[in-house]
C-alpha atoms as a PDB file:
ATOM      1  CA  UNK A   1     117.301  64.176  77.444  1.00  0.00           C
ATOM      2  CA  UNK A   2     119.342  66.992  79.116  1.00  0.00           C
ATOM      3  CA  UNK A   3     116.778  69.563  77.890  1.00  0.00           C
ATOM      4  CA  UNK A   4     113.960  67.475  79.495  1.00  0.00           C
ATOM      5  CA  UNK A   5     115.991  67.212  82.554  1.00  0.00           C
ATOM      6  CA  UNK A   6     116.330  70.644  82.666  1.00  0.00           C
ATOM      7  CA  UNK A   7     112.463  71.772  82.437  1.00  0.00           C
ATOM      8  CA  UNK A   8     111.603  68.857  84.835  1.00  0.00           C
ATOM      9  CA  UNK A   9     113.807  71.065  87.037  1.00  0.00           C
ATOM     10  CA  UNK A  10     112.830  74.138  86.092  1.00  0.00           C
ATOM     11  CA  UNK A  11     109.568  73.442  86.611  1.00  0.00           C
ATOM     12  CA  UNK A  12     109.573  71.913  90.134  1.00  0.00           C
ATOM     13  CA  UNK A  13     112.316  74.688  91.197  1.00  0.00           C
ATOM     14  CA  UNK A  14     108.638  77.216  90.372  1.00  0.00           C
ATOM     15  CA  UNK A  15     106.780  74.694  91.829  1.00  0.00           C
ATOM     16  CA  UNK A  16     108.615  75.205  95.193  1.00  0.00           C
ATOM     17  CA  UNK A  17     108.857  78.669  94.816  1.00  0.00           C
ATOM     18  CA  UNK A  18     104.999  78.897  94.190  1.00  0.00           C
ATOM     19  CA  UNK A  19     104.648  76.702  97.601  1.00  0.00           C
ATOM     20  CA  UNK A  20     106.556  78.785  99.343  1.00  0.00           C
ATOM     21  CA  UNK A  21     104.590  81.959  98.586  1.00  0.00           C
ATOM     22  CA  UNK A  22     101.640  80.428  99.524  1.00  0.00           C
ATOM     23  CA  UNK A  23     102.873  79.578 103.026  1.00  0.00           C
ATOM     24  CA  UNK A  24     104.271  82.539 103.721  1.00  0.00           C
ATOM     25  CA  UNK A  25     101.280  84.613 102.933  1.00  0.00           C
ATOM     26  CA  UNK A  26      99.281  81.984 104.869  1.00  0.00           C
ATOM     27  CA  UNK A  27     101.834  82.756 108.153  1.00  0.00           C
ATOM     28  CA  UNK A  28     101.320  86.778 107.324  1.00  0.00           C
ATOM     29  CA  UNK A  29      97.920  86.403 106.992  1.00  0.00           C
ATOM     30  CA  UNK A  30      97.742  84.726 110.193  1.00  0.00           C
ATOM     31  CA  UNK A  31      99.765  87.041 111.919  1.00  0.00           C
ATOM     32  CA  UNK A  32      97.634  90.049 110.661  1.00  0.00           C
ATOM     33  CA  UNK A  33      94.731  88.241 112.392  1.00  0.00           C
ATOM     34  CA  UNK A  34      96.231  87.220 115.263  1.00  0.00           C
ATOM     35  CA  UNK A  35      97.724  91.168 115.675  1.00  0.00           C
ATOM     36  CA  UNK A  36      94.239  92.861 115.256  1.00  0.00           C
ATOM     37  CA  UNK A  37      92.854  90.458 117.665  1.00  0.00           C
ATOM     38  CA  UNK A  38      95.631  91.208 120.251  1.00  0.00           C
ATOM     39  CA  UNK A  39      94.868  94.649 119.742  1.00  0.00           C
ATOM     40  CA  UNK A  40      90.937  94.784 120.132  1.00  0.00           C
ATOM     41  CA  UNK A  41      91.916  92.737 123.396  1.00  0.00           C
ATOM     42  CA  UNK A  42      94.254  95.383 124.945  1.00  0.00           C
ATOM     43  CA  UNK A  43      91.477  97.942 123.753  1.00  0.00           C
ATOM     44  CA  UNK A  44      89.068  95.771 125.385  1.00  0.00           C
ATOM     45  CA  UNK A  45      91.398  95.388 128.675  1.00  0.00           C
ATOM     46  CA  UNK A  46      92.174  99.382 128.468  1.00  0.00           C
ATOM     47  CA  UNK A  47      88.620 100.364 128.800  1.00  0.00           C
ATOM     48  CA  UNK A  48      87.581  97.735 131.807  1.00  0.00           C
ATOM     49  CA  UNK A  49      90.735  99.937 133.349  1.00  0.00           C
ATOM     50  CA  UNK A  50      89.139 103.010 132.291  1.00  0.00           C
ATOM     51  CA  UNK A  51      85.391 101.806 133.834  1.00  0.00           C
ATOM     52  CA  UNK A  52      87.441 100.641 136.792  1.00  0.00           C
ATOM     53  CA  UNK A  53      89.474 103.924 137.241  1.00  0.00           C
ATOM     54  CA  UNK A  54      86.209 106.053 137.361  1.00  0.00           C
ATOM     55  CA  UNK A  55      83.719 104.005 139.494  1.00  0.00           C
ATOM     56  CA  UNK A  56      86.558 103.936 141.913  1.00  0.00           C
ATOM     57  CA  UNK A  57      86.925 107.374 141.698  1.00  0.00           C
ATOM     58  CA  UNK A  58      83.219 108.109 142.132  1.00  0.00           C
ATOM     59  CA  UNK A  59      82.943 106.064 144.743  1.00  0.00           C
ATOM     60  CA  UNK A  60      85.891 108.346 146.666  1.00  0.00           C
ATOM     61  CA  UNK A  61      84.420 111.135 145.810  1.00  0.00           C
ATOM     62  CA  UNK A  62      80.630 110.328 147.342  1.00  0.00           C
ATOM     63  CA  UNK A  63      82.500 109.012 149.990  1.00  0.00           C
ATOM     64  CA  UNK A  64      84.169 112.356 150.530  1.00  0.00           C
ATOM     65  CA  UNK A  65      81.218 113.946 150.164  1.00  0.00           C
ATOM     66  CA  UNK A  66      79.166 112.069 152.873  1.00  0.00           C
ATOM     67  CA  UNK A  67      81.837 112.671 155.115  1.00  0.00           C
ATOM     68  CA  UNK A  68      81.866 116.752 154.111  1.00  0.00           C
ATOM     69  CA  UNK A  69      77.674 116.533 154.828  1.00  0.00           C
ATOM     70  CA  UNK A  70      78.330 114.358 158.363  1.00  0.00           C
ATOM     71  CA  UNK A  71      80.723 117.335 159.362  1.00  0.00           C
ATOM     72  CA  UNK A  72      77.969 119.672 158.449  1.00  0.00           C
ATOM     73  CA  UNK A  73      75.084 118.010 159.798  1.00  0.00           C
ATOM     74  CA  UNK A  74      77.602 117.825 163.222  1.00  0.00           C
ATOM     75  CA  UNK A  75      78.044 121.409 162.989  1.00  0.00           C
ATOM     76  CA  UNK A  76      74.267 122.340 163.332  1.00  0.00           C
END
């Protein structure tokens, strides 16, 4: 009776352990996914910045320019 006891014990202690494994690669296999998707959204975010950054910038510089070619035009 004690050895049947025993397995029955056994066996749910590997039962438990088994359920635990699976959860735990469920939550790292969740946070994998939830990481890369973090990550193609700060690459996304990074490059709006980038696009931002330069039509700014080439907006300045046509703007600089048009002044340079008013000054010029002026000068004639």
């Amino acid at each position: 009776m004690l050895k049947q006891q025993w397995v029955l014990e056994e066996n749910a202690d590997k039962e438990a352990e088994r359920q635990k494994f699976i959860l735990n690669r469920e939550r790292n296999l969740e946070l994998i996914n939830h990481n890369a998707a973090e990550k193609e959204l700060r690459h996304i975010q990074e490059n709006n910045d980038r696009t931002r950054d330069k039509e700014l910038l080439a907006a300045n510089l046509a703007r600089e320019e048009a002044l340079k070619q008013l000054e010029e035009d002026e000068k004639l």
